[in-house]
PDB file of N, CA and C in Angstrom:
ATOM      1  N   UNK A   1     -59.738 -64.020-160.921  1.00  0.00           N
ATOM      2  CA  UNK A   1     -59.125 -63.143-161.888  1.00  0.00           C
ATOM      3  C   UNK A   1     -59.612 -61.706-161.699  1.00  0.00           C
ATOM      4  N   UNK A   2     -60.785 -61.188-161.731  1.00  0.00           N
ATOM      5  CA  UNK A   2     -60.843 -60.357-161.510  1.00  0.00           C
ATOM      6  C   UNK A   2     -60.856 -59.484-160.295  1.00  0.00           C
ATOM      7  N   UNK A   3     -60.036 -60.148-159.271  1.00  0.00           N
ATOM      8  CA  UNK A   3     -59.526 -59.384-158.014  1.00  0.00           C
ATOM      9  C   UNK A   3     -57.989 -58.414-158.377  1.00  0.00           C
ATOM     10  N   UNK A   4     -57.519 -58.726-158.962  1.00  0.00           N
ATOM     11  CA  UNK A   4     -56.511 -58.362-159.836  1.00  0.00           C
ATOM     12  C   UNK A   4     -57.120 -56.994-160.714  1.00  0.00           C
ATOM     13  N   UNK A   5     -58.136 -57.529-161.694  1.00  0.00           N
ATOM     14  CA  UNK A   5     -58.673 -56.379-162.393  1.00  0.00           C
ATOM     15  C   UNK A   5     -59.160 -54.837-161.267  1.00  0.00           C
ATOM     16  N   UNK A   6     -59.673 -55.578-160.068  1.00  0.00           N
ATOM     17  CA  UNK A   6     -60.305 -54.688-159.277  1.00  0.00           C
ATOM     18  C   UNK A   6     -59.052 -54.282-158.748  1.00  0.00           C
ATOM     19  N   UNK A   7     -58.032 -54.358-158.113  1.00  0.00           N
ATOM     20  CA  UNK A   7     -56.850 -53.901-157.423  1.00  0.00           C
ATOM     21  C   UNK A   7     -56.333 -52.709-158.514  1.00  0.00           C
ATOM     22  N   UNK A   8     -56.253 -53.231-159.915  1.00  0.00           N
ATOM     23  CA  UNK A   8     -55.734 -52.546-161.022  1.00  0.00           C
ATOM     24  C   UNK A   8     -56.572 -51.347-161.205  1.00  0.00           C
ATOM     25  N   UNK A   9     -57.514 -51.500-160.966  1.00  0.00           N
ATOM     26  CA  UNK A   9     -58.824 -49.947-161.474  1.00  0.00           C
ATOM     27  C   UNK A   9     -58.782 -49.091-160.131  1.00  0.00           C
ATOM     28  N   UNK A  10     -58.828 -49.934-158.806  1.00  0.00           N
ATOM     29  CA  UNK A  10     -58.693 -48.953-157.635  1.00  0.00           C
ATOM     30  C   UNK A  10     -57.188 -48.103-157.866  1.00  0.00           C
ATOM     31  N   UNK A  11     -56.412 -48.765-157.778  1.00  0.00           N
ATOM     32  CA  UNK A  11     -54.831 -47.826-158.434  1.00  0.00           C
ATOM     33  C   UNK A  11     -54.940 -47.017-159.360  1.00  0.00           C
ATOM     34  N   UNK A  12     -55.478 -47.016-160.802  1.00  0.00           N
ATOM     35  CA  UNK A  12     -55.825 -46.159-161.847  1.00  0.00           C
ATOM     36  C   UNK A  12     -56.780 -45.125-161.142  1.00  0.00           C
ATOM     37  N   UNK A  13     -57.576 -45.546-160.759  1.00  0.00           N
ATOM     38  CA  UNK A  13     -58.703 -44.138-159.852  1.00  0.00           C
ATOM     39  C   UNK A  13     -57.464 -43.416-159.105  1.00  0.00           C
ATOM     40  N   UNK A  14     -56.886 -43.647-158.088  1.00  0.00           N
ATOM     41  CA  UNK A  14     -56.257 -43.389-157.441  1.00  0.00           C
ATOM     42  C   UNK A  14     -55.411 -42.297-157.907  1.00  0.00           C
ATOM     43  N   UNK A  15     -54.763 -42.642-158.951  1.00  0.00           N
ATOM     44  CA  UNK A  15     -53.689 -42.043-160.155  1.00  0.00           C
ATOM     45  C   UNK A  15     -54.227 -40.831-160.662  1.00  0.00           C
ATOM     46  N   UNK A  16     -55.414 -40.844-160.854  1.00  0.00           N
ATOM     47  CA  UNK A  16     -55.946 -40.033-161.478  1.00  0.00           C
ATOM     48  C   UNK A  16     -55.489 -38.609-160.598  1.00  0.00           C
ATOM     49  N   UNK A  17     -55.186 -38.661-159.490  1.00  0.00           N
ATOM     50  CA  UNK A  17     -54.608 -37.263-158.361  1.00  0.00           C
ATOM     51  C   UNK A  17     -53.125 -36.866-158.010  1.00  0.00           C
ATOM     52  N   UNK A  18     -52.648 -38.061-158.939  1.00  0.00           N
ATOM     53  CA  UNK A  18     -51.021 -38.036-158.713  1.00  0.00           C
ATOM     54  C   UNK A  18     -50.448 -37.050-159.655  1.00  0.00           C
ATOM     55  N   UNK A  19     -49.249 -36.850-158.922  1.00  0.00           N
ATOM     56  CA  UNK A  19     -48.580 -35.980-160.130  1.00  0.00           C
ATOM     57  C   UNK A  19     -47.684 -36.546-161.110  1.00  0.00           C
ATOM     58  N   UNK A  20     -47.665 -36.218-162.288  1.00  0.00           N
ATOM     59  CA  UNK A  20     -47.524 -37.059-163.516  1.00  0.00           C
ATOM     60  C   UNK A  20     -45.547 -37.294-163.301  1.00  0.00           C
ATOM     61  N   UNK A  21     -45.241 -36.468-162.519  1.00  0.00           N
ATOM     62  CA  UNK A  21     -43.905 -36.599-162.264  1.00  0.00           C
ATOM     63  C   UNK A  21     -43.317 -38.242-161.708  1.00  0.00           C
ATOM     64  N   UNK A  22     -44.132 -37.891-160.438  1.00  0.00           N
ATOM     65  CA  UNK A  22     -43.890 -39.155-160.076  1.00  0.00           C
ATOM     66  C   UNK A  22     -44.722 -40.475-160.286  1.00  0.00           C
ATOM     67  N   UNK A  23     -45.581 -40.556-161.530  1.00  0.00           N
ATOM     68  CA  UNK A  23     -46.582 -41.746-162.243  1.00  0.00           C
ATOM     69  C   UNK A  23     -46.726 -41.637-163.286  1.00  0.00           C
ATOM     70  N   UNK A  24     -46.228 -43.182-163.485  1.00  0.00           N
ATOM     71  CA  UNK A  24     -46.463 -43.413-164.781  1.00  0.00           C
ATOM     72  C   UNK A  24     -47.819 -43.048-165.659  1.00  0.00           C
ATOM     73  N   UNK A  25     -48.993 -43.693-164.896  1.00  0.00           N
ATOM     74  CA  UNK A  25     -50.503 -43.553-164.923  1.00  0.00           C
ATOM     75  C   UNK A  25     -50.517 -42.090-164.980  1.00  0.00           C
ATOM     76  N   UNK A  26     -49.931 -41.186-164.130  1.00  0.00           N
ATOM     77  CA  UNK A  26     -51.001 -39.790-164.103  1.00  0.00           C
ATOM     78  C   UNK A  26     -50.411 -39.353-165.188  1.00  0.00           C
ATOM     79  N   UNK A  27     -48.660 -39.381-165.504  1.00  0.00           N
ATOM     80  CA  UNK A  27     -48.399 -38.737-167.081  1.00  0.00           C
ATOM     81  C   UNK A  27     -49.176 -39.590-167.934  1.00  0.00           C
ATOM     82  N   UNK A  28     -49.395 -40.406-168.322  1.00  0.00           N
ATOM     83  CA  UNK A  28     -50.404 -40.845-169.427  1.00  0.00           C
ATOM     84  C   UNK A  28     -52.268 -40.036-169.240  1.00  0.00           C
ATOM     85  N   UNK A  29     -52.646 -39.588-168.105  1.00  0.00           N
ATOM     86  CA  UNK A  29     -53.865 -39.204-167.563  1.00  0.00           C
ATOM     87  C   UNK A  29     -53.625 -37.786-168.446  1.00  0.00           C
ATOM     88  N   UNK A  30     -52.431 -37.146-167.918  1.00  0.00           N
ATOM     89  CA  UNK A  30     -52.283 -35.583-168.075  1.00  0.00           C
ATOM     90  C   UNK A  30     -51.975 -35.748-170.050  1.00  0.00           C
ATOM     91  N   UNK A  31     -51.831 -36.427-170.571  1.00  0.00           N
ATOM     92  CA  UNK A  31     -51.874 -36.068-171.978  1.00  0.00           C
ATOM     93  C   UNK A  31     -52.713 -37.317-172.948  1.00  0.00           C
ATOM     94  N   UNK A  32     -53.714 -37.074-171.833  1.00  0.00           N
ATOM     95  CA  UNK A  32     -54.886 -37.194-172.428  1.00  0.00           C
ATOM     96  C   UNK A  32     -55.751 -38.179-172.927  1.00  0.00           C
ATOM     97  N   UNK A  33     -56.669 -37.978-174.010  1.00  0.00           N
ATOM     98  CA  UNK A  33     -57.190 -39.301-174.618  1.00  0.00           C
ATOM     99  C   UNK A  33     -56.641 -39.797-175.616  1.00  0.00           C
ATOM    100  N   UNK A  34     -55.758 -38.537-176.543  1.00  0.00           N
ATOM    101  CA  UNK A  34     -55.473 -39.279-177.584  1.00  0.00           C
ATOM    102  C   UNK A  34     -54.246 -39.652-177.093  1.00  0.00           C
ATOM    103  N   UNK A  35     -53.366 -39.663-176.083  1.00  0.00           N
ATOM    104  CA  UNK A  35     -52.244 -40.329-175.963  1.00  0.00           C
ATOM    105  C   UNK A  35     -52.668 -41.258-175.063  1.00  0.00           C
ATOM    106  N   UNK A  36     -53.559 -42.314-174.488  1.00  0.00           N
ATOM    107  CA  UNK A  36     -53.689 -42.670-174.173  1.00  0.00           C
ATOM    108  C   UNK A  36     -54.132 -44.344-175.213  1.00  0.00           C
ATOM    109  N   UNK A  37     -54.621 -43.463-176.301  1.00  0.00           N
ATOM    110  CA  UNK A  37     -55.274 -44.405-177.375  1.00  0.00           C
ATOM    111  C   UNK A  37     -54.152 -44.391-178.457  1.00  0.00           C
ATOM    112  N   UNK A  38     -53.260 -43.658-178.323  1.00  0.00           N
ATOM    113  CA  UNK A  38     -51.660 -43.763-179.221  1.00  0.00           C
ATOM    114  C   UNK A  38     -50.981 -45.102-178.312  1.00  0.00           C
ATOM    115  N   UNK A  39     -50.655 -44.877-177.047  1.00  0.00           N
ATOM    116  CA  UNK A  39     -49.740 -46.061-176.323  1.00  0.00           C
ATOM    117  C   UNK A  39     -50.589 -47.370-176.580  1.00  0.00           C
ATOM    118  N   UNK A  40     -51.894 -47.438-176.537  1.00  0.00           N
ATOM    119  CA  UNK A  40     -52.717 -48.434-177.041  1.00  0.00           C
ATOM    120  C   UNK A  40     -52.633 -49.016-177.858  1.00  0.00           C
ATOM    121  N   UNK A  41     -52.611 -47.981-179.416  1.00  0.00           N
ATOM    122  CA  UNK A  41     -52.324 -48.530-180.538  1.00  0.00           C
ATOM    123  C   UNK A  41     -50.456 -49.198-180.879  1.00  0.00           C
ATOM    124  N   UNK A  42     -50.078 -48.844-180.185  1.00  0.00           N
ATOM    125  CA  UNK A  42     -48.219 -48.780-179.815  1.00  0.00           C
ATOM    126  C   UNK A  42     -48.568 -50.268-179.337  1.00  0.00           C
ATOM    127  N   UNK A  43     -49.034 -50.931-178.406  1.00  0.00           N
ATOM    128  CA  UNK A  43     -48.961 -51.977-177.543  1.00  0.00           C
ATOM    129  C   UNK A  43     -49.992 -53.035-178.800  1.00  0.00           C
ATOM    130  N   UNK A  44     -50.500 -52.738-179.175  1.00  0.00           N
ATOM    131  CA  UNK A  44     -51.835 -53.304-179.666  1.00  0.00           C
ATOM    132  C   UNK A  44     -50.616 -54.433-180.647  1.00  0.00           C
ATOM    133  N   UNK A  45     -50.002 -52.801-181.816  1.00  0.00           N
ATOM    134  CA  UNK A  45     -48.670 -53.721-182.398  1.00  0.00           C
ATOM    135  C   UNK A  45     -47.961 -54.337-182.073  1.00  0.00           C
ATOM    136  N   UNK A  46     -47.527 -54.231-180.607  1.00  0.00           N
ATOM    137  CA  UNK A  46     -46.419 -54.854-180.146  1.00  0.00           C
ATOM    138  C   UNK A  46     -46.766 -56.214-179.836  1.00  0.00           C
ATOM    139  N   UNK A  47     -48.115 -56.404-179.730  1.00  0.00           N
ATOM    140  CA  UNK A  47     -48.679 -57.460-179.144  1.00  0.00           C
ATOM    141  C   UNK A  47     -49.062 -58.260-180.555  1.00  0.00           C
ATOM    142  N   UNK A  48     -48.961 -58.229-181.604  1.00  0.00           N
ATOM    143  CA  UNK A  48     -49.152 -57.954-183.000  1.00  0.00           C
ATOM    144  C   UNK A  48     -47.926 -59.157-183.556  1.00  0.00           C
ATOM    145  N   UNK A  49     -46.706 -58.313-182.909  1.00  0.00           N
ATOM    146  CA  UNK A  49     -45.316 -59.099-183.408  1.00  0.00           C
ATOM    147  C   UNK A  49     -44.718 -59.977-182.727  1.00  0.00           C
ATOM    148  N   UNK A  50     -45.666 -59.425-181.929  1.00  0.00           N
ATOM    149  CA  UNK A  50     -44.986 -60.613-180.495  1.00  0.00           C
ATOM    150  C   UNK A  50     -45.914 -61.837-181.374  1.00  0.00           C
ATOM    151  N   UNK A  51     -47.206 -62.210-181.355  1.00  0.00           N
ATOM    152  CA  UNK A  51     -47.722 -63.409-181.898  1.00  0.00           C
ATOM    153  C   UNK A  51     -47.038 -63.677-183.467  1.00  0.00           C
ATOM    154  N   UNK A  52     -46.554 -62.876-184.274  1.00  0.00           N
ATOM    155  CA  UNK A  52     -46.397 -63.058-185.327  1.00  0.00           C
ATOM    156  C   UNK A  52     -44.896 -64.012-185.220  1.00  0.00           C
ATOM    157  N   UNK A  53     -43.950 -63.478-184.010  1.00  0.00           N
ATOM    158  CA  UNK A  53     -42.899 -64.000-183.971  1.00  0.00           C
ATOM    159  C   UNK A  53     -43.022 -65.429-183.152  1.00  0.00           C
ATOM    160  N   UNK A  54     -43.475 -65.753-182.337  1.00  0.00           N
ATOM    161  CA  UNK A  54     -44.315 -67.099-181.966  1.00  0.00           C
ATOM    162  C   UNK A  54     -43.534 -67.618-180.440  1.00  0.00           C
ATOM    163  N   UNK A  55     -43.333 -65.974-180.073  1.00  0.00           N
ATOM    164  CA  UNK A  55     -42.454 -66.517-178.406  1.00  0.00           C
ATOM    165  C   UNK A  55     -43.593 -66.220-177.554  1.00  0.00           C
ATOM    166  N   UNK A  56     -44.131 -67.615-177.319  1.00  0.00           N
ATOM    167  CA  UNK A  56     -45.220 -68.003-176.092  1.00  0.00           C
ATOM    168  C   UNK A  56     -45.346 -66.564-174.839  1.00  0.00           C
ATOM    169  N   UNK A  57     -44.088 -66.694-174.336  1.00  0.00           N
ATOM    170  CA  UNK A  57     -44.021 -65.442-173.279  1.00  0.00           C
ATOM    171  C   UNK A  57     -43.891 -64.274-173.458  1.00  0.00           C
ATOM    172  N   UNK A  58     -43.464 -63.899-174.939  1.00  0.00           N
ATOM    173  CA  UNK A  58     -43.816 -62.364-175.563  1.00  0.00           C
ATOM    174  C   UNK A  58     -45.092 -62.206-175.415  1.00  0.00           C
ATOM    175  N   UNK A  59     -46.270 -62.946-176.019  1.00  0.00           N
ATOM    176  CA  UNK A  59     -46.956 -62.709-176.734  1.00  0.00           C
ATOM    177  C   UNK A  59     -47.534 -62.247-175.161  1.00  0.00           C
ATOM    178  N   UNK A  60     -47.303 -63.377-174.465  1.00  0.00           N
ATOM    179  CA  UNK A  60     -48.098 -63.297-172.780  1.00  0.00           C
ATOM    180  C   UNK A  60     -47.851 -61.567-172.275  1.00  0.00           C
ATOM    181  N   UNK A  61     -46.188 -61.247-172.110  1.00  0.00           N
ATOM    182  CA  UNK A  61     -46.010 -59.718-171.869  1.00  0.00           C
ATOM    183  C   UNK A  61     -46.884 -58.940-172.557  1.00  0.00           C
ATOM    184  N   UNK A  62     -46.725 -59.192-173.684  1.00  0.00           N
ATOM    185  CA  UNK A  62     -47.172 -57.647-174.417  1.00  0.00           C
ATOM    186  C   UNK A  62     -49.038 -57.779-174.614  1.00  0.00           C
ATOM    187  N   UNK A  63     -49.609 -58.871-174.327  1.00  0.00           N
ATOM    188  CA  UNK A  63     -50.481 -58.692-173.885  1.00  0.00           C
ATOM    189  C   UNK A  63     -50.837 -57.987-172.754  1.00  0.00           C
ATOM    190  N   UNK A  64     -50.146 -58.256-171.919  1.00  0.00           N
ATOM    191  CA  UNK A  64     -50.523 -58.209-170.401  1.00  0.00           C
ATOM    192  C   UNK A  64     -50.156 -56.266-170.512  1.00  0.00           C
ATOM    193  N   UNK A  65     -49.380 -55.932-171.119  1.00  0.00           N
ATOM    194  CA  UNK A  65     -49.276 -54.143-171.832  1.00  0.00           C
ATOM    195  C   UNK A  65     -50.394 -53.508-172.235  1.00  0.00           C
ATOM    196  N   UNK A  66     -51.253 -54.277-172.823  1.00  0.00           N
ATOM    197  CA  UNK A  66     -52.145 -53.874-174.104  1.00  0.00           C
ATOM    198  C   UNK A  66     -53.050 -53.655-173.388  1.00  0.00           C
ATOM    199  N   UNK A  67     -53.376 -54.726-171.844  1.00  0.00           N
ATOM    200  CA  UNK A  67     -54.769 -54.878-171.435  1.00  0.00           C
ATOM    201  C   UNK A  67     -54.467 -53.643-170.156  1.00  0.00           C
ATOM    202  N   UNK A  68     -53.220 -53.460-169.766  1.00  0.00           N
ATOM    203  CA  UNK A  68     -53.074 -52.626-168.624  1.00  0.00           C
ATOM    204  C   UNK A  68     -53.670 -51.185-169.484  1.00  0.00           C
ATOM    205  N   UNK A  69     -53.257 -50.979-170.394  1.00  0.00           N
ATOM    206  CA  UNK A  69     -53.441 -49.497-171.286  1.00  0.00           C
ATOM    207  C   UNK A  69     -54.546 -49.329-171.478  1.00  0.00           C
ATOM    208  N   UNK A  70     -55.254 -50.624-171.938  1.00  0.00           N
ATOM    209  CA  UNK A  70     -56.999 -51.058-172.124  1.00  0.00           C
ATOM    210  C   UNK A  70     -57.276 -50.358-170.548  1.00  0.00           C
ATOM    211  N   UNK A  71     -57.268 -50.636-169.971  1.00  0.00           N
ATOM    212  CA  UNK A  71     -57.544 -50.730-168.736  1.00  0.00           C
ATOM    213  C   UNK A  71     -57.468 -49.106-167.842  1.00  0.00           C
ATOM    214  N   UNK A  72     -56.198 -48.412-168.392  1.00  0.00           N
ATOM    215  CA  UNK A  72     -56.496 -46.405-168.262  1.00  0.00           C
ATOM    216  C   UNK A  72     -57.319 -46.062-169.362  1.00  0.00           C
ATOM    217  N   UNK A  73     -57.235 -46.373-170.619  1.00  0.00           N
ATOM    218  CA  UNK A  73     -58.356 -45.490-170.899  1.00  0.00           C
ATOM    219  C   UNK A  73     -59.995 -46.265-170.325  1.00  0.00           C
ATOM    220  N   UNK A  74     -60.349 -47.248-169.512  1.00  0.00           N
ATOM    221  CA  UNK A  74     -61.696 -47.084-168.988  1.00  0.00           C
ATOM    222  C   UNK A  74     -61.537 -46.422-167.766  1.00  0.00           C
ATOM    223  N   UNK A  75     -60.467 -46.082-167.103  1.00  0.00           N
ATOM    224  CA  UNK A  75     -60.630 -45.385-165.839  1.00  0.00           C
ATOM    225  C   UNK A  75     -60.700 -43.740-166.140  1.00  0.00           C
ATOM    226  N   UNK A  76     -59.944 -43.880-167.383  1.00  0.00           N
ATOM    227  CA  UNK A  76     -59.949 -42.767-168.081  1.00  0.00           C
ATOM    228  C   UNK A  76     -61.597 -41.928-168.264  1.00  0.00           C
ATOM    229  N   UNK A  77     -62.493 -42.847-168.979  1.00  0.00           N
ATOM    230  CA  UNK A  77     -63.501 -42.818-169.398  1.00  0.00           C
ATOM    231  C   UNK A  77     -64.991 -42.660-168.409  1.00  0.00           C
ATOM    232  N   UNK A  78     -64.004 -42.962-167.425  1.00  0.00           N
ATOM    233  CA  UNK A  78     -64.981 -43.649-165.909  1.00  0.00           C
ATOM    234  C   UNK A  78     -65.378 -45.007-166.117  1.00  0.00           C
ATOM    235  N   UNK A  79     -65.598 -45.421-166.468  1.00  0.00           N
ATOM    236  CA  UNK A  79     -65.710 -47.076-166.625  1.00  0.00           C
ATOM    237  C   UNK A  79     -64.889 -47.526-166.001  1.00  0.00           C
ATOM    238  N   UNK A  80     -65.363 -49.056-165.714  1.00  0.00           N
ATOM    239  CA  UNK A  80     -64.574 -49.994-164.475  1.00  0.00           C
ATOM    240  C   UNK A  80     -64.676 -51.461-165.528  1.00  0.00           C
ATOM    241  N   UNK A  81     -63.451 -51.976-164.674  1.00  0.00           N
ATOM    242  CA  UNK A  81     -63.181 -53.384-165.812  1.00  0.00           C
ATOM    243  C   UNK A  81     -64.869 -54.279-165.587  1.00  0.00           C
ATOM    244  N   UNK A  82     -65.358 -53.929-164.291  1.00  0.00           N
ATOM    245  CA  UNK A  82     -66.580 -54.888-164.585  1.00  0.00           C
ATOM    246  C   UNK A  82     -67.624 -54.436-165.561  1.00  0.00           C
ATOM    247  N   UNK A  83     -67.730 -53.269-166.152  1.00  0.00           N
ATOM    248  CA  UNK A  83     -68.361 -52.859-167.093  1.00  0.00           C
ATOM    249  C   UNK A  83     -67.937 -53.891-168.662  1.00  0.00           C
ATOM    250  N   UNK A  84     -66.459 -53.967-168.896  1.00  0.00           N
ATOM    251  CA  UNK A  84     -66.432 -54.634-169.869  1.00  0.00           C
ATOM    252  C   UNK A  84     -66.874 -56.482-169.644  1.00  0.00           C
ATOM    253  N   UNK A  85     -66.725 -56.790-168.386  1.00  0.00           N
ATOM    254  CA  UNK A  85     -67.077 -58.430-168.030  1.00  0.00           C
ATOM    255  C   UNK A  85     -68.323 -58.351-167.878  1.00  0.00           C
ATOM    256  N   UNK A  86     -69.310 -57.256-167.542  1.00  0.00           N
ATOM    257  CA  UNK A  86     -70.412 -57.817-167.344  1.00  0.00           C
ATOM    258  C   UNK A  86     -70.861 -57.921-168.954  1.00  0.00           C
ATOM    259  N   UNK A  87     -70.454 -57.050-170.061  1.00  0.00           N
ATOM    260  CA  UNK A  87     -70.646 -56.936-171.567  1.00  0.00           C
ATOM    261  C   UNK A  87     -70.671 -58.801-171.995  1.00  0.00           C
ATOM    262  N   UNK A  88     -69.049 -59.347-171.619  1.00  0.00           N
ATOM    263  CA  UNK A  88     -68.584 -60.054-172.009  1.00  0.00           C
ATOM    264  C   UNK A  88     -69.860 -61.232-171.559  1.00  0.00           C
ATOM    265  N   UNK A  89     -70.033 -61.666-170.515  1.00  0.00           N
ATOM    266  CA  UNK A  89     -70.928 -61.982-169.951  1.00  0.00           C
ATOM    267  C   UNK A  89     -72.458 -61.730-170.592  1.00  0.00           C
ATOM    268  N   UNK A  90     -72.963 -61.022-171.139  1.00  0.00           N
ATOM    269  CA  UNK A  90     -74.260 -61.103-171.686  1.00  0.00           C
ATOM    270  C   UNK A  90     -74.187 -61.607-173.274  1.00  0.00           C
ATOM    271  N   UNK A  91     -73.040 -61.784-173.634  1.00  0.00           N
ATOM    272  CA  UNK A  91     -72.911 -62.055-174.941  1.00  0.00           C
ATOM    273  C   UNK A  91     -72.006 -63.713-174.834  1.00  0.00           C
ATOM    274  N   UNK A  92     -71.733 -64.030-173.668  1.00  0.00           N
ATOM    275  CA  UNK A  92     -71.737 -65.722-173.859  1.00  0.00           C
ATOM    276  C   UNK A  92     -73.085 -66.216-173.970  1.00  0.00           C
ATOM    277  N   UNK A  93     -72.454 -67.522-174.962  1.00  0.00           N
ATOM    278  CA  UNK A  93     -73.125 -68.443-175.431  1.00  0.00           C
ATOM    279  C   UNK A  93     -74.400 -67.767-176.767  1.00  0.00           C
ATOM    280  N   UNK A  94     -73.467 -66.438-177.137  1.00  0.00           N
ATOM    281  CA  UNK A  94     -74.132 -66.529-178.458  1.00  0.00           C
ATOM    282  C   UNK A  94     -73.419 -66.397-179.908  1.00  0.00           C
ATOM    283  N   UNK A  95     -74.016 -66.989-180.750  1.00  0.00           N
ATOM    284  CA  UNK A  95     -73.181 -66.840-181.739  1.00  0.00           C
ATOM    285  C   UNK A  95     -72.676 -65.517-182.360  1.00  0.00           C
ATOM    286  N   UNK A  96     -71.306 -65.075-182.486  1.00  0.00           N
ATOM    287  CA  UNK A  96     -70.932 -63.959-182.908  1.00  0.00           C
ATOM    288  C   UNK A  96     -71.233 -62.877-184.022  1.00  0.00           C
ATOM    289  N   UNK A  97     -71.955 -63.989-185.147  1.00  0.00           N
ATOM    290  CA  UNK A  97     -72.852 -63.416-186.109  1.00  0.00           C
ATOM    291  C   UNK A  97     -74.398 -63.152-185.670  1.00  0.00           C
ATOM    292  N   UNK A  98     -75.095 -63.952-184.812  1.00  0.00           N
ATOM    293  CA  UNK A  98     -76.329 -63.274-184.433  1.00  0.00           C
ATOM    294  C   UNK A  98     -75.747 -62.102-183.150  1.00  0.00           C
ATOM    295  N   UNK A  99     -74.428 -61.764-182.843  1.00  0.00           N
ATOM    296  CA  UNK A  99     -74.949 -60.445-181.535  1.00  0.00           C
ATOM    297  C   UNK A  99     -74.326 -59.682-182.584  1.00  0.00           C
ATOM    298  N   UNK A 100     -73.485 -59.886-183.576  1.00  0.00           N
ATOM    299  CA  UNK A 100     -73.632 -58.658-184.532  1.00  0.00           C
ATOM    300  C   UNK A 100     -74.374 -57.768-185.074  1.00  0.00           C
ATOM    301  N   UNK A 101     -75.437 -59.537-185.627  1.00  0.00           N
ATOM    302  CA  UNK A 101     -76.913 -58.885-186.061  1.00  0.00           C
ATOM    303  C   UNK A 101     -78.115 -57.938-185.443  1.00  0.00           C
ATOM    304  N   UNK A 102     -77.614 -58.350-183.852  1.00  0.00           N
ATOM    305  CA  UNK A 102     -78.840 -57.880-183.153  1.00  0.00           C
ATOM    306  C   UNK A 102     -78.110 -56.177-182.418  1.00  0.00           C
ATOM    307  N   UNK A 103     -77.069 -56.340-182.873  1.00  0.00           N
ATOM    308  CA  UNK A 103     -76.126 -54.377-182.528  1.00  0.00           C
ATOM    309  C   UNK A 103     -77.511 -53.429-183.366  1.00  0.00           C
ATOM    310  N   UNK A 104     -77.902 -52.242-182.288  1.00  0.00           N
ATOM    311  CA  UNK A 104     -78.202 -51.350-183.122  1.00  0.00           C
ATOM    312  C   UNK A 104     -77.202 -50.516-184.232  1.00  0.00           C
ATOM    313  N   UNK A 105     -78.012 -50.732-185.621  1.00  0.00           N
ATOM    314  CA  UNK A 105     -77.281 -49.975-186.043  1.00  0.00           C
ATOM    315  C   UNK A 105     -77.512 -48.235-186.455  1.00  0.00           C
ATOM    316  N   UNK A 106     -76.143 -47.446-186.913  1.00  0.00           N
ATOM    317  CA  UNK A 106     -76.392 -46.001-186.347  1.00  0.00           C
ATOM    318  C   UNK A 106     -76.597 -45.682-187.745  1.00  0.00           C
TER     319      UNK A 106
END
């Protein structure tokens, strides 16, 4: 699975030099963070109604939207998808209320 993730972040790096004319990725790059975290929140819903409406392969698309968008703003950010798996990864096999507990809090 995550050869896919890695193919997907080398392309987003990549994007980052294109001209927004001809990419999808670099027009989302060129306006920015908060439109980047608007199409996010746009997909987040869509992915929202898709489960609410209960079509198996919606829900699959508009996921698969949500995580690509997930996925520019960390290239966005500089972050790489293994930054969020290695996260994911230190927090298996614990219970969700003790890694809450153990978050610094601000």
């Amino acid at each position: 699975m995550s050869d896919i993730l890695n193919r997907l972040a080398e392309t987003l790096e990549a994007r980052k030099n294109a001209d927004p004319q001809s990419s999808y990725v670099a027009k989302l790059y060129a306006k920015g963070l908060d439109g980047i975290l608007k199409k996010i929140g746009e997909e987040s819903a869509e992915a929202i109604i898709a489960a609410k409406g209960g079509d198996k392969s919606q829900v699959v698309y508009e996921v698969a939207d949500l995580w690509f968008h997930t996925l520019v703003l960390l290239a966005q950010q500089g972050l790489h998808p293994d930054d969020v798996l290695n996260e994911l990864a230190r927090r298996e096999g614990l219970s969700g209320i003790a890694e809450k507990a153990a978050r610094v809090k601000d």
